[in-house]
PDB file of N, CA and C in Angstrom:
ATOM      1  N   UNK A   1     -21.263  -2.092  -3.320  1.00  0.00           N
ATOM      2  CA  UNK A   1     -20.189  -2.142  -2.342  1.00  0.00           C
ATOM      3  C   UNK A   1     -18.849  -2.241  -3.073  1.00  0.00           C
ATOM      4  N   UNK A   2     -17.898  -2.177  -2.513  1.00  0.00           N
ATOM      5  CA  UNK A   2     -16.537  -1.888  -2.942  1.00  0.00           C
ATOM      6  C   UNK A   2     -14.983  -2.788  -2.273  1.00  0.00           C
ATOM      7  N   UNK A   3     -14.641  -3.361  -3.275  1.00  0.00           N
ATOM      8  CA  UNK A   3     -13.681  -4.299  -2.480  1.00  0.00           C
ATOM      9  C   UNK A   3     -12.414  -3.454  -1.680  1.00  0.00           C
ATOM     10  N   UNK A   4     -12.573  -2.873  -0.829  1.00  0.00           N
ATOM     11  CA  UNK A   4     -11.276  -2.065  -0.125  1.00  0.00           C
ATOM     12  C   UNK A   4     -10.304  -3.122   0.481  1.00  0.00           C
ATOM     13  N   UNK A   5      -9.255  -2.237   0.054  1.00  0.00           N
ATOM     14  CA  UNK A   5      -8.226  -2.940   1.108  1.00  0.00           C
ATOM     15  C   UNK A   5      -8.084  -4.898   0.516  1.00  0.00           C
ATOM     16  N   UNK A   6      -8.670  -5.281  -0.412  1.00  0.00           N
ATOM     17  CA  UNK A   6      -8.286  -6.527  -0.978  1.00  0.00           C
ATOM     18  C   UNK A   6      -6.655  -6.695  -1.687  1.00  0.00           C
ATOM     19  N   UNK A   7      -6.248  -7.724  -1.613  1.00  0.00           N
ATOM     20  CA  UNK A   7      -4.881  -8.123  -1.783  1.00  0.00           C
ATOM     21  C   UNK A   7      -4.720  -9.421  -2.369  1.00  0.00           C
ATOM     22  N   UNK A   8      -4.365  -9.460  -3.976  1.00  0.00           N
ATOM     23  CA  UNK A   8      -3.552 -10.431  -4.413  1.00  0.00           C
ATOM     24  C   UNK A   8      -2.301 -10.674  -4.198  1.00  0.00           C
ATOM     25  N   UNK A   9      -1.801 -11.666  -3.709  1.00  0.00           N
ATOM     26  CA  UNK A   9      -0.416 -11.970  -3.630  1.00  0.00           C
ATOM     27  C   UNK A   9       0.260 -13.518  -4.374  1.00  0.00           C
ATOM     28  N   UNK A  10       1.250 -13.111  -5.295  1.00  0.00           N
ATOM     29  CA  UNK A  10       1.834 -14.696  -5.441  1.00  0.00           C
ATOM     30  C   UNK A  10       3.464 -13.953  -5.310  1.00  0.00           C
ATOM     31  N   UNK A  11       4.121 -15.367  -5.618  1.00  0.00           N
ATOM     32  CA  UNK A  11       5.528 -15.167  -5.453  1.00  0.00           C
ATOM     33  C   UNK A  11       6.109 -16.389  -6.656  1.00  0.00           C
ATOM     34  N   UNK A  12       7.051 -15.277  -7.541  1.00  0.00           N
ATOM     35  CA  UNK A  12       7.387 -15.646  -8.851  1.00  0.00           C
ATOM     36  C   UNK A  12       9.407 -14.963  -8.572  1.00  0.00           C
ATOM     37  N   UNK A  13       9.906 -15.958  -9.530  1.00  0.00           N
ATOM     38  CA  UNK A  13      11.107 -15.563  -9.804  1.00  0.00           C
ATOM     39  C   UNK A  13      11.084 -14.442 -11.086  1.00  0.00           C
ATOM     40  N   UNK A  14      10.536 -14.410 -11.830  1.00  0.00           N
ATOM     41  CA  UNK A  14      10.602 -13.700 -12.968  1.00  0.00           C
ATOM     42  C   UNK A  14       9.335 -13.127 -13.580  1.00  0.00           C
ATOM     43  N   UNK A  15       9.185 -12.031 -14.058  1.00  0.00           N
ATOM     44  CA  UNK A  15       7.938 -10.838 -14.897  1.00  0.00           C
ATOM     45  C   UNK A  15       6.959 -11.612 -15.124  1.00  0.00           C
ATOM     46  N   UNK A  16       7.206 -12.481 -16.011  1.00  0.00           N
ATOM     47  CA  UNK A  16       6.634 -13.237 -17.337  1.00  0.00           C
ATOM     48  C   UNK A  16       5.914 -14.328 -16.727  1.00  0.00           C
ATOM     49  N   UNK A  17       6.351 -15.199 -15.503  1.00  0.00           N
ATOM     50  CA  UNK A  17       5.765 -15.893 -14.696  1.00  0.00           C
ATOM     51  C   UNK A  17       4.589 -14.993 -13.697  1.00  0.00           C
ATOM     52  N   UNK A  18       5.103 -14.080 -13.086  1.00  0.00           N
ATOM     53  CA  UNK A  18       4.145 -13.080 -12.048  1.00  0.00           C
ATOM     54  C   UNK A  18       3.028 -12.802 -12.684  1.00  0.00           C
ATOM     55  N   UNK A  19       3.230 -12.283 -14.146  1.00  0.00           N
ATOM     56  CA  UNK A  19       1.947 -11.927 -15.036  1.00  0.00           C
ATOM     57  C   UNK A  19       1.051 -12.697 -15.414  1.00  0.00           C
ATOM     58  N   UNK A  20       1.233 -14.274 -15.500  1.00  0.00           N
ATOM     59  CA  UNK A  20       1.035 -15.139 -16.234  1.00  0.00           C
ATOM     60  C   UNK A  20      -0.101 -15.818 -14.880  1.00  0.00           C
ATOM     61  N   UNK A  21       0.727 -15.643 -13.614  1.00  0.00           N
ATOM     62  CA  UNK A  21      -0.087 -16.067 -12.484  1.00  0.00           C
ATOM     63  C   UNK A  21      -1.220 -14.861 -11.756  1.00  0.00           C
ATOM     64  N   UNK A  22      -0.749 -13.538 -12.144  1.00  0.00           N
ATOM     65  CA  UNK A  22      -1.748 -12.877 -11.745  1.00  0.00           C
ATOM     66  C   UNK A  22      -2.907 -12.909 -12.542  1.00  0.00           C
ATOM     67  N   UNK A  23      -2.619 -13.213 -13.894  1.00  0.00           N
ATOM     68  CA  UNK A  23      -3.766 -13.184 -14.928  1.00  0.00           C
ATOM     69  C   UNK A  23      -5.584 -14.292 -15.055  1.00  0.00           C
ATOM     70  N   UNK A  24      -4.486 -14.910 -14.146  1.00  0.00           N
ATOM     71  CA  UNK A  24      -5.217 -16.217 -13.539  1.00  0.00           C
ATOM     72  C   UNK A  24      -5.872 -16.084 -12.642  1.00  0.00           C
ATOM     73  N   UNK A  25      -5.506 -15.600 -11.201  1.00  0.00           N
ATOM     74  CA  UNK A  25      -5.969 -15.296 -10.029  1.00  0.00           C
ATOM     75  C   UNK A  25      -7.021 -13.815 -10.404  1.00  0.00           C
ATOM     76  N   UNK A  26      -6.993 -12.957 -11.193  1.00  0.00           N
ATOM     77  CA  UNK A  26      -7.651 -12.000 -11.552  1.00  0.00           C
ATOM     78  C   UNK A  26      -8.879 -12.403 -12.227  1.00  0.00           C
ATOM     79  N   UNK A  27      -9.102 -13.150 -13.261  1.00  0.00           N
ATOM     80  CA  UNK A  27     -10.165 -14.035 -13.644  1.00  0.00           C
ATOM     81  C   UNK A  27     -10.668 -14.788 -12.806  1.00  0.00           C
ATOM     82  N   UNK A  28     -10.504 -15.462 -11.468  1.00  0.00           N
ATOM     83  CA  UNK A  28     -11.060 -15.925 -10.851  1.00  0.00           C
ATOM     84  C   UNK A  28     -11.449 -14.412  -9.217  1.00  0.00           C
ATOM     85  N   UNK A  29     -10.515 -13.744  -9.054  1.00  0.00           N
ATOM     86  CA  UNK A  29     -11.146 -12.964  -8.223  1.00  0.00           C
ATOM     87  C   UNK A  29     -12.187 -12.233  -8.721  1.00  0.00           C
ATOM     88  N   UNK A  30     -12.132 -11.869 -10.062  1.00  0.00           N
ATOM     89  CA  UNK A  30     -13.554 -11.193 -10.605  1.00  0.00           C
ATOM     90  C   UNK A  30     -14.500 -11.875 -10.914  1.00  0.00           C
ATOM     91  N   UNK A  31     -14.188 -13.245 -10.606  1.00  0.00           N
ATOM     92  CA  UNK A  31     -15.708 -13.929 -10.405  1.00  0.00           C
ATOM     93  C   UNK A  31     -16.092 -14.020  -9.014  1.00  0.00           C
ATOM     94  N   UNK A  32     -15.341 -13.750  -8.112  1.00  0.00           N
ATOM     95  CA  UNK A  32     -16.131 -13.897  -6.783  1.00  0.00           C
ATOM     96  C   UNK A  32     -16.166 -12.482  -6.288  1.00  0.00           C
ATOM     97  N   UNK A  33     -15.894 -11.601  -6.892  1.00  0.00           N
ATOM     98  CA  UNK A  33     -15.863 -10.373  -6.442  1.00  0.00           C
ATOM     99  C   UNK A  33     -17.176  -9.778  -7.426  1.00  0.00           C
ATOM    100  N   UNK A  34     -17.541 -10.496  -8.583  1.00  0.00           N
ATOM    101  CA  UNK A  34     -18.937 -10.684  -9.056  1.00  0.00           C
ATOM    102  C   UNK A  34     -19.691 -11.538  -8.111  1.00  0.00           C
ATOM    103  N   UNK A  35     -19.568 -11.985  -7.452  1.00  0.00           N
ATOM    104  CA  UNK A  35     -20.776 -12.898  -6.861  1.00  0.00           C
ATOM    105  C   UNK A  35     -20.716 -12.390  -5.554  1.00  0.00           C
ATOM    106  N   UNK A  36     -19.769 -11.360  -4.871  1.00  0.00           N
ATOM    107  CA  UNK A  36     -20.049 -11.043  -3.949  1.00  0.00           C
ATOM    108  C   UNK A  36     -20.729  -9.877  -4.094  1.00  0.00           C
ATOM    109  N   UNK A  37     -20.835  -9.105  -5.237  1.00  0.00           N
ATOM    110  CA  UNK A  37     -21.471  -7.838  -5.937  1.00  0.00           C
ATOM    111  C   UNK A  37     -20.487  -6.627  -5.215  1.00  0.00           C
ATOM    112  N   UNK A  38     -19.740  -7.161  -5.207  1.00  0.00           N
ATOM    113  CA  UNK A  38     -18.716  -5.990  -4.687  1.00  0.00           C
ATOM    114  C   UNK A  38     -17.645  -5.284  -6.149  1.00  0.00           C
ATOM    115  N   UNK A  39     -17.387  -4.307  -6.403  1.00  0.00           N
ATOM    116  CA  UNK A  39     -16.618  -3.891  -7.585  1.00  0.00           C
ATOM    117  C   UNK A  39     -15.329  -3.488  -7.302  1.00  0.00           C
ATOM    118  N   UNK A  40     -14.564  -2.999  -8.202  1.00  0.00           N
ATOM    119  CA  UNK A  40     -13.260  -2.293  -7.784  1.00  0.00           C
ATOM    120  C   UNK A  40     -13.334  -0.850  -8.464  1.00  0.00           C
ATOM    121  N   UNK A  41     -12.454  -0.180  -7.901  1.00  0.00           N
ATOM    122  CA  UNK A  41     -12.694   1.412  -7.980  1.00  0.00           C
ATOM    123  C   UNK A  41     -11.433   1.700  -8.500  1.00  0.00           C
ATOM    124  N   UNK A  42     -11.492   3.079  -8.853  1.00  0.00           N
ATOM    125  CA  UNK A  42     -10.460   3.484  -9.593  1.00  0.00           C
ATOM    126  C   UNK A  42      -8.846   3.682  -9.133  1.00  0.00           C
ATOM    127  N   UNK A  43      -8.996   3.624  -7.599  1.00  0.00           N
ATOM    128  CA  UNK A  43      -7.869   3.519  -6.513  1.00  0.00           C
ATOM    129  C   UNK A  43      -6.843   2.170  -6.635  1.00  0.00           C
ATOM    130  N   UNK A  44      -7.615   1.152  -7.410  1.00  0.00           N
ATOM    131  CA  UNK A  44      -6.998   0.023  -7.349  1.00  0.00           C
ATOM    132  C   UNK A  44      -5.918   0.274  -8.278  1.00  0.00           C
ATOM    133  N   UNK A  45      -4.441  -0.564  -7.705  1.00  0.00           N
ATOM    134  CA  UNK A  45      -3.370  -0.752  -8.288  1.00  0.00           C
ATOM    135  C   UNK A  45      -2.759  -1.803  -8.062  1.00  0.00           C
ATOM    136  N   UNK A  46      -2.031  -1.900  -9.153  1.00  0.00           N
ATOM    137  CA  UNK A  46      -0.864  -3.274  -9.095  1.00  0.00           C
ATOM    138  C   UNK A  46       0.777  -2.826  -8.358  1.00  0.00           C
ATOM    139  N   UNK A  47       1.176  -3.527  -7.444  1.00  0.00           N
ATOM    140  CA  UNK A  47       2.408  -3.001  -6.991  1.00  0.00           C
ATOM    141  C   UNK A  47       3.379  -4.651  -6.953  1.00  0.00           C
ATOM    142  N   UNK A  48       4.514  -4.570  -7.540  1.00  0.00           N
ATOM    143  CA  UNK A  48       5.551  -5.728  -7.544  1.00  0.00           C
ATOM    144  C   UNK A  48       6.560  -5.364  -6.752  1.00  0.00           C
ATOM    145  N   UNK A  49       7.009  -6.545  -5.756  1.00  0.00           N
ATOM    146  CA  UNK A  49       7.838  -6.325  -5.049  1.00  0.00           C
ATOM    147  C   UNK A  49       9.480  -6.978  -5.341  1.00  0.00           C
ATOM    148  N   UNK A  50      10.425  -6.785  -5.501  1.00  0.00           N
ATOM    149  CA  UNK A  50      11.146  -7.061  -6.213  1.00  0.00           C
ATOM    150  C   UNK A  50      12.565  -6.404  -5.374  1.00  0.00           C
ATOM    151  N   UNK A  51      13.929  -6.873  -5.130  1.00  0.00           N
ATOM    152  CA  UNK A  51      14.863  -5.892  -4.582  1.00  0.00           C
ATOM    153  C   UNK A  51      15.836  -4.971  -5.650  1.00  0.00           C
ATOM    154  N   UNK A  52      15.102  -5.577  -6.841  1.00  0.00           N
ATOM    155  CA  UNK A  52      15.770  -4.789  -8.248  1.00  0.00           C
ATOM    156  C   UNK A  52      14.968  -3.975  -8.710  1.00  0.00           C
ATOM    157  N   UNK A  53      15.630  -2.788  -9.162  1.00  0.00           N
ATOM    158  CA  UNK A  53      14.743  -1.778 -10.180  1.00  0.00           C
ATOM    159  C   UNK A  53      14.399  -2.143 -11.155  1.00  0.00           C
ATOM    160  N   UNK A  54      13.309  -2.787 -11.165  1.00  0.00           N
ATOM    161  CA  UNK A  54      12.741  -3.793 -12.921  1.00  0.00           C
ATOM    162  C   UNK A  54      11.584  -2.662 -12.833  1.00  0.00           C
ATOM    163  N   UNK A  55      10.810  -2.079 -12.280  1.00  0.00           N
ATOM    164  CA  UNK A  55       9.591  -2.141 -12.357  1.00  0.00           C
ATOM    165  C   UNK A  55       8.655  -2.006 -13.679  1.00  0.00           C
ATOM    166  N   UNK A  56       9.416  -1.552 -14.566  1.00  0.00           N
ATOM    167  CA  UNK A  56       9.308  -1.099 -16.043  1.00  0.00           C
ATOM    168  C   UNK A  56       9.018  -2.616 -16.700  1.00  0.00           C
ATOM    169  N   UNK A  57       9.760  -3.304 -16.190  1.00  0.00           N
ATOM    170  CA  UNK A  57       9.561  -5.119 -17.246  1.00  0.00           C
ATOM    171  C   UNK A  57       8.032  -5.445 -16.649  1.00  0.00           C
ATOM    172  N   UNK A  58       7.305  -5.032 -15.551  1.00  0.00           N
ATOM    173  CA  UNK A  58       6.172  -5.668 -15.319  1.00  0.00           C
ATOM    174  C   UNK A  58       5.158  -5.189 -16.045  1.00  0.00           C
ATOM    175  N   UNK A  59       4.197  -5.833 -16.288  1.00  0.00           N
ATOM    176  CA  UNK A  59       2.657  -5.264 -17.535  1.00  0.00           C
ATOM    177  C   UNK A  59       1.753  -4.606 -16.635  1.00  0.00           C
ATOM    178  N   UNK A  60       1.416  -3.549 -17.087  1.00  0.00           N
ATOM    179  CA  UNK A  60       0.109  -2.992 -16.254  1.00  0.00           C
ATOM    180  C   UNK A  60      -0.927  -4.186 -16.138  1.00  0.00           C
ATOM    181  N   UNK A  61      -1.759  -4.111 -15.620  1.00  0.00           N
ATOM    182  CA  UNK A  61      -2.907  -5.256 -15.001  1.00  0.00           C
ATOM    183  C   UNK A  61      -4.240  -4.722 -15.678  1.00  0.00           C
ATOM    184  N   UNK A  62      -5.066  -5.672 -16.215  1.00  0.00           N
ATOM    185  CA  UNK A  62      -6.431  -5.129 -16.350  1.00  0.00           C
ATOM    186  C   UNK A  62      -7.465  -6.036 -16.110  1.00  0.00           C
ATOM    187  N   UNK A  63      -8.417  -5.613 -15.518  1.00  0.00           N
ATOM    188  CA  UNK A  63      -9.528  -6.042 -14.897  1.00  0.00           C
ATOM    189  C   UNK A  63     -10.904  -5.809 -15.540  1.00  0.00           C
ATOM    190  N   UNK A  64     -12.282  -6.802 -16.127  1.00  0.00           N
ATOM    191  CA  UNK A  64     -13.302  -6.314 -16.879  1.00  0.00           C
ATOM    192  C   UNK A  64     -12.441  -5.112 -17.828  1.00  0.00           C
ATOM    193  N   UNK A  65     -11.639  -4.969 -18.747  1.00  0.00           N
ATOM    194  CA  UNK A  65     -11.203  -4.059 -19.666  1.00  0.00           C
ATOM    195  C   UNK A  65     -10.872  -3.166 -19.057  1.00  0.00           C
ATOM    196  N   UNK A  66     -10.906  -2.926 -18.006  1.00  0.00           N
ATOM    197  CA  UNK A  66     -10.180  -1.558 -16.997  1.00  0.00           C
ATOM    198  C   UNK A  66      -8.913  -1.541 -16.531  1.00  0.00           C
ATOM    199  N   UNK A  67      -7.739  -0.710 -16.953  1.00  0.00           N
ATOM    200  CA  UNK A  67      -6.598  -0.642 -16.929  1.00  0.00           C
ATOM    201  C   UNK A  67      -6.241  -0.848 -15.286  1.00  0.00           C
ATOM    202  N   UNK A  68      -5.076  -0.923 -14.735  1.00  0.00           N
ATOM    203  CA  UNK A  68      -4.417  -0.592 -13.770  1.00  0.00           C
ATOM    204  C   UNK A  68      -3.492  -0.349 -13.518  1.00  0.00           C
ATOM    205  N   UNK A  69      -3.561   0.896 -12.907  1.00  0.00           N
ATOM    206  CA  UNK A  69      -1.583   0.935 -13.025  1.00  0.00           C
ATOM    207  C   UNK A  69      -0.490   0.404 -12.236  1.00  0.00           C
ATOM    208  N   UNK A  70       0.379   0.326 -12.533  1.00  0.00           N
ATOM    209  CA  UNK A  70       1.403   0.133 -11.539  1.00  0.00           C
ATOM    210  C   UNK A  70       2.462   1.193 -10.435  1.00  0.00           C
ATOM    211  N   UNK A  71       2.284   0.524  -9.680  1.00  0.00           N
ATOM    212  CA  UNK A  71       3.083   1.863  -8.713  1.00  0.00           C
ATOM    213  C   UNK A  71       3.998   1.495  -7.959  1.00  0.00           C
ATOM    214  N   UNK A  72       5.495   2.547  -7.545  1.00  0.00           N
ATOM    215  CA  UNK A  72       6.285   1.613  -6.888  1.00  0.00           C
ATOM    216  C   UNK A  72       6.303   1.921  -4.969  1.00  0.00           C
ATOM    217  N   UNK A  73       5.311   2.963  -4.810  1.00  0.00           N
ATOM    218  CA  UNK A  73       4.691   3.254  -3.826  1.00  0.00           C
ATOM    219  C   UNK A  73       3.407   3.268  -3.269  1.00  0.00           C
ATOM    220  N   UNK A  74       3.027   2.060  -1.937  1.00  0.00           N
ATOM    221  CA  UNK A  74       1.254   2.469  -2.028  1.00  0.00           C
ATOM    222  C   UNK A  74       0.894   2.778  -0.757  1.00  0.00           C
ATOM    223  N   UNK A  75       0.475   3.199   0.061  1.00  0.00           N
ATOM    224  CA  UNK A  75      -0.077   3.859   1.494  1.00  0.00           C
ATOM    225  C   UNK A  75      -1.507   2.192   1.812  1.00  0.00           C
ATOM    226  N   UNK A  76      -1.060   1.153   2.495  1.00  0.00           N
ATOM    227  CA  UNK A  76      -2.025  -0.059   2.878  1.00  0.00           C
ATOM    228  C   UNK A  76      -2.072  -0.595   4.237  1.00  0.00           C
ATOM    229  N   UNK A  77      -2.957  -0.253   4.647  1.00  0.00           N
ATOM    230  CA  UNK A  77      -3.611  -0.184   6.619  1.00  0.00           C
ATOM    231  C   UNK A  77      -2.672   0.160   6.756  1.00  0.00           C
ATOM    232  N   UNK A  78      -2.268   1.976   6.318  1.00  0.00           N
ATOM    233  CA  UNK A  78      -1.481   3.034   7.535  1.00  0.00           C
ATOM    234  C   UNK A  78      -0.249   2.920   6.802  1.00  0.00           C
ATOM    235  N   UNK A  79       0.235   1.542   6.506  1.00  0.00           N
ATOM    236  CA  UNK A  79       1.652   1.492   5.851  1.00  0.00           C
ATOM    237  C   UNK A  79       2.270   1.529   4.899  1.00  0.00           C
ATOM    238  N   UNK A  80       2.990   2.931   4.380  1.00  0.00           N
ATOM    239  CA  UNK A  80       3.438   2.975   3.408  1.00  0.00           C
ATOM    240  C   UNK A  80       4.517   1.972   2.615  1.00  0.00           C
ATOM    241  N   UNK A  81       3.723   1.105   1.734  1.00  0.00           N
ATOM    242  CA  UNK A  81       5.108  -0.061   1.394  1.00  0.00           C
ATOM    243  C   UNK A  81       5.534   0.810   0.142  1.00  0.00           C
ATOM    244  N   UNK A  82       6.883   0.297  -0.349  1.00  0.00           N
ATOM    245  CA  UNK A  82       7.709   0.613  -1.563  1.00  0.00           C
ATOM    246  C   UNK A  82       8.091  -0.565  -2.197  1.00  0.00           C
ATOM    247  N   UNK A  83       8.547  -0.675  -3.512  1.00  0.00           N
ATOM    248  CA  UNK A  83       8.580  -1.890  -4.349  1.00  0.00           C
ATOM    249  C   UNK A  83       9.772  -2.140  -3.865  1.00  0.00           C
ATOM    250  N   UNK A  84      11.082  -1.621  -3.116  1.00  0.00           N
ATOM    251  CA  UNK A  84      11.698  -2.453  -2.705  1.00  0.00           C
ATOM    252  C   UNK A  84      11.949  -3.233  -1.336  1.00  0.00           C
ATOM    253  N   UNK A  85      10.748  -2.613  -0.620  1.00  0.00           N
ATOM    254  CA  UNK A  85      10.333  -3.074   1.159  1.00  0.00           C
ATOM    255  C   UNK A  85      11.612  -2.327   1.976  1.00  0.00           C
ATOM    256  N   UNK A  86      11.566  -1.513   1.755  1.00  0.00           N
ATOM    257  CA  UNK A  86      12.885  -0.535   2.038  1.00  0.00           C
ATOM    258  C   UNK A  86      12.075   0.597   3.948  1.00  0.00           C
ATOM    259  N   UNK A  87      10.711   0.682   3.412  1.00  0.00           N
ATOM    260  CA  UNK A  87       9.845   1.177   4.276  1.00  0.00           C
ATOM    261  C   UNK A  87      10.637   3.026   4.270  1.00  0.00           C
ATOM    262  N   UNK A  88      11.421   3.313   3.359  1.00  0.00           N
ATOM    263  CA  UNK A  88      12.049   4.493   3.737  1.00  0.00           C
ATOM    264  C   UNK A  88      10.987   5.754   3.758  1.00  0.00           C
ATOM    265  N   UNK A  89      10.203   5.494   2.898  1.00  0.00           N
ATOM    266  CA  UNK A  89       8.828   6.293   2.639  1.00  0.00           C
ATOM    267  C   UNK A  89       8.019   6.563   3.908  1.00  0.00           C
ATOM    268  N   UNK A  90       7.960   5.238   4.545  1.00  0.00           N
ATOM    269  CA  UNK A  90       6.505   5.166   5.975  1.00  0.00           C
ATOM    270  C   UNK A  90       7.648   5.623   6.648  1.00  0.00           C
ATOM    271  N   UNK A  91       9.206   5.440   7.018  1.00  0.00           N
ATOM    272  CA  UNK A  91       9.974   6.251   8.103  1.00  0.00           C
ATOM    273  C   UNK A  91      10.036   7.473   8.184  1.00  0.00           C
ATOM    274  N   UNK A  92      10.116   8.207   6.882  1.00  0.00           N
ATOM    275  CA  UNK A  92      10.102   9.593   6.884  1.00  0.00           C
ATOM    276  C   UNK A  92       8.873   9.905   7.188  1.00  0.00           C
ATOM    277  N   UNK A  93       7.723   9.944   6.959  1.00  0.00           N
ATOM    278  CA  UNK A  93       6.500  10.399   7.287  1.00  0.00           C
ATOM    279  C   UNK A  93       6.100  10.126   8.815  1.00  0.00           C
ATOM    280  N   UNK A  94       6.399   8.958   9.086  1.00  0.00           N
ATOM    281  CA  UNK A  94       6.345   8.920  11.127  1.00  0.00           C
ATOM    282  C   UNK A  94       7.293   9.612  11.384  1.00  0.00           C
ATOM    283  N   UNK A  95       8.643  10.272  10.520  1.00  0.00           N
ATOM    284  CA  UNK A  95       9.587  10.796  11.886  1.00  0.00           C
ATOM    285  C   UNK A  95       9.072  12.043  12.009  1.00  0.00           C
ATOM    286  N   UNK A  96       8.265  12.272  10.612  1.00  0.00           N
ATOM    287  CA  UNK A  96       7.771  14.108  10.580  1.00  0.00           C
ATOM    288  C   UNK A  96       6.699  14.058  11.559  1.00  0.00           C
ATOM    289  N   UNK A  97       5.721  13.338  11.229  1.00  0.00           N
ATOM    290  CA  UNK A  97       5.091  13.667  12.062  1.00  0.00           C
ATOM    291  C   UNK A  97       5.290  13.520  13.792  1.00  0.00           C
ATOM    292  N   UNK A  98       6.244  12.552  14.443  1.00  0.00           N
ATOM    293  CA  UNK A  98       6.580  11.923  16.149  1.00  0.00           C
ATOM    294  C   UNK A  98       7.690  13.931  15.816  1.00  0.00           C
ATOM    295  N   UNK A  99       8.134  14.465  15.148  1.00  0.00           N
ATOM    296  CA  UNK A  99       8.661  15.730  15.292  1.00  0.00           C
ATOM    297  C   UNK A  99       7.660  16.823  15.442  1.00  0.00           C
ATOM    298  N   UNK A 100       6.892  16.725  14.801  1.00  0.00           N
ATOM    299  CA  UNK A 100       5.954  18.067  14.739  1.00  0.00           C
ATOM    300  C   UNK A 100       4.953  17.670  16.360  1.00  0.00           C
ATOM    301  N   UNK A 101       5.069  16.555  16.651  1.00  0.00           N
ATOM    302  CA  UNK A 101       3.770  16.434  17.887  1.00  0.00           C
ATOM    303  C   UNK A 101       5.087  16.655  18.942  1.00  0.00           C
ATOM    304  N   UNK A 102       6.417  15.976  19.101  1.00  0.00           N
ATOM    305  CA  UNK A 102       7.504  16.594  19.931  1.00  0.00           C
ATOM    306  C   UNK A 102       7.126  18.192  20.343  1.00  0.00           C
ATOM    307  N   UNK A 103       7.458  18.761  18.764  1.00  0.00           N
ATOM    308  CA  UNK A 103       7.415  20.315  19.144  1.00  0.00           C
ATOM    309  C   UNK A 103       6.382  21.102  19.304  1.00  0.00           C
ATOM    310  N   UNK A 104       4.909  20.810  19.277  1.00  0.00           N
ATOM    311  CA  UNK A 104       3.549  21.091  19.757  1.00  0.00           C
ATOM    312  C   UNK A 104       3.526  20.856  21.558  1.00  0.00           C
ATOM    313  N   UNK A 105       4.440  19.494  21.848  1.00  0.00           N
ATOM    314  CA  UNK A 105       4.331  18.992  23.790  1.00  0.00           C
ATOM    315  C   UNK A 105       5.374  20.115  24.010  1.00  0.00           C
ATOM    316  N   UNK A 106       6.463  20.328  23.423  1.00  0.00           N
ATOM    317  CA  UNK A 106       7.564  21.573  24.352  1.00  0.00           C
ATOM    318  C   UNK A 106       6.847  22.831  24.340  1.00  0.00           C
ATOM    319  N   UNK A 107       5.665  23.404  23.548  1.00  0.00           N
ATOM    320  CA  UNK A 107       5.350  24.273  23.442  1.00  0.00           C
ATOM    321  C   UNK A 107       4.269  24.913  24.706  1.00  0.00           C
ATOM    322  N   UNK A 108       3.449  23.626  24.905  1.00  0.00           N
ATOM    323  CA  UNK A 108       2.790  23.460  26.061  1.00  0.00           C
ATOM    324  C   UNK A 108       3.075  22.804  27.567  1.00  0.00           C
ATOM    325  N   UNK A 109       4.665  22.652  27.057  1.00  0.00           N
ATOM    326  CA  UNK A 109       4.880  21.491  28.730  1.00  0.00           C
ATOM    327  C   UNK A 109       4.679  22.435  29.817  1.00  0.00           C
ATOM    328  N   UNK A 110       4.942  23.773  29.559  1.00  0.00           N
ATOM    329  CA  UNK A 110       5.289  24.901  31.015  1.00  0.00           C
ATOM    330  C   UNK A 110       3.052  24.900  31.671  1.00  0.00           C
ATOM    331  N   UNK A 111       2.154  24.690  30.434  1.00  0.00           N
ATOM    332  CA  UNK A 111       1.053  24.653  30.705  1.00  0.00           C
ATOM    333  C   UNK A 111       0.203  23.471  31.901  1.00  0.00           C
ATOM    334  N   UNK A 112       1.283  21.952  31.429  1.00  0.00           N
ATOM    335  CA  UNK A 112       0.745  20.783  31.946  1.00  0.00           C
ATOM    336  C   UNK A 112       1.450  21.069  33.833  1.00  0.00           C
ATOM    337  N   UNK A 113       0.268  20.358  34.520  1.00  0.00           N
ATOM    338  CA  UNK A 113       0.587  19.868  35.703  1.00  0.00           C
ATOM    339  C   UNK A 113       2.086  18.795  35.412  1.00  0.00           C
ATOM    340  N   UNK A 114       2.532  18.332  36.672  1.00  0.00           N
ATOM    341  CA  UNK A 114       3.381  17.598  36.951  1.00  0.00           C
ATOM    342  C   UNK A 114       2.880  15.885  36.529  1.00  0.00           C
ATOM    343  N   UNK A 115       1.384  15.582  37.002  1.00  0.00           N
ATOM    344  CA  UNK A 115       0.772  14.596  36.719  1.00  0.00           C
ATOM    345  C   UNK A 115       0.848  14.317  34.930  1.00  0.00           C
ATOM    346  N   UNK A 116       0.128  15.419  34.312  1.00  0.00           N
ATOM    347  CA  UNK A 116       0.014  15.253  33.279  1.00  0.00           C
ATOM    348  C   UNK A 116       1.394  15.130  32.509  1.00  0.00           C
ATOM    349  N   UNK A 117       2.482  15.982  32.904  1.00  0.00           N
ATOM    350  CA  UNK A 117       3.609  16.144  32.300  1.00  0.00           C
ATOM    351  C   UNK A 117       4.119  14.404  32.536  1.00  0.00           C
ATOM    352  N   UNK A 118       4.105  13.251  33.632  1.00  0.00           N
ATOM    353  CA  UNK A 118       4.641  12.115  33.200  1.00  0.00           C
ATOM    354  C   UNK A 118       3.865  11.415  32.803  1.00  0.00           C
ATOM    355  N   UNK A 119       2.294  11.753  32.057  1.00  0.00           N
ATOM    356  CA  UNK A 119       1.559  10.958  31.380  1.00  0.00           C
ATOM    357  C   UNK A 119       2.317  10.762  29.779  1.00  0.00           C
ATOM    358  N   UNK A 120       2.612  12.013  29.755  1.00  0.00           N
ATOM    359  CA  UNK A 120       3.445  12.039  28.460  1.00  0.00           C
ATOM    360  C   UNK A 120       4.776  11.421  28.253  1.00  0.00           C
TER     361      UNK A 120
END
């Protein structure tokens, strides 16, 4: 089985502290993520949230000797976060898509009944 969708979180003023506490919490989640016999897959990443462009000062993460990278964008239940919680990423992608389903309903409104037309 496969740990999806799992989430470490701490909250640090500075790199050197964040690393120092994830390094910790990672040795202990891979012991219960060993005892739950669940693994991690190659999808897994490290993302820091931060309102400054550091992302470069943070250390990649590694797990059982397996690298991880860091990213300053990740797609998690539906929502695209960004390292600066800016959400500009998940806005553009809902406005494309609430546009493209707009212009699919004008294409068919002359098709819908009156009923159906104020379901929409």
């Amino acid at each position: 089985m496969y740990a999806d969708d799992t989430v470490i979180f701490t909250h640090e003023t500075d790199a050197v502290s964040v690393a120092a506490k994830l390094s910790a919490m990672k040795v202990k989640g891979t012991e219960q993520l060993n005892s739950l016999c669940l693994t991690l897959t190659k999808k897994t990443v490290t993302m820091y949230f931060s309102n400054k462009r550091i992302q470069s000062q943070f250390p990649n993460g590694c797990i059982n000797g397996d690298m991880i990278k860091n990213v300053e964008v990740h797609k998690y239940l539906g929502v695209t976060l960004d390292s600066s919680l800016t959400f500009k990423d998940h806005i553009k992608h809902k406005s494309y898509v609430l546009k493209f389903n707009i212009t699919n309903l004008r294409h068919i409104q002359n098709l819908l009944s009156s009923e159906a037309a104020d379901l929409i």
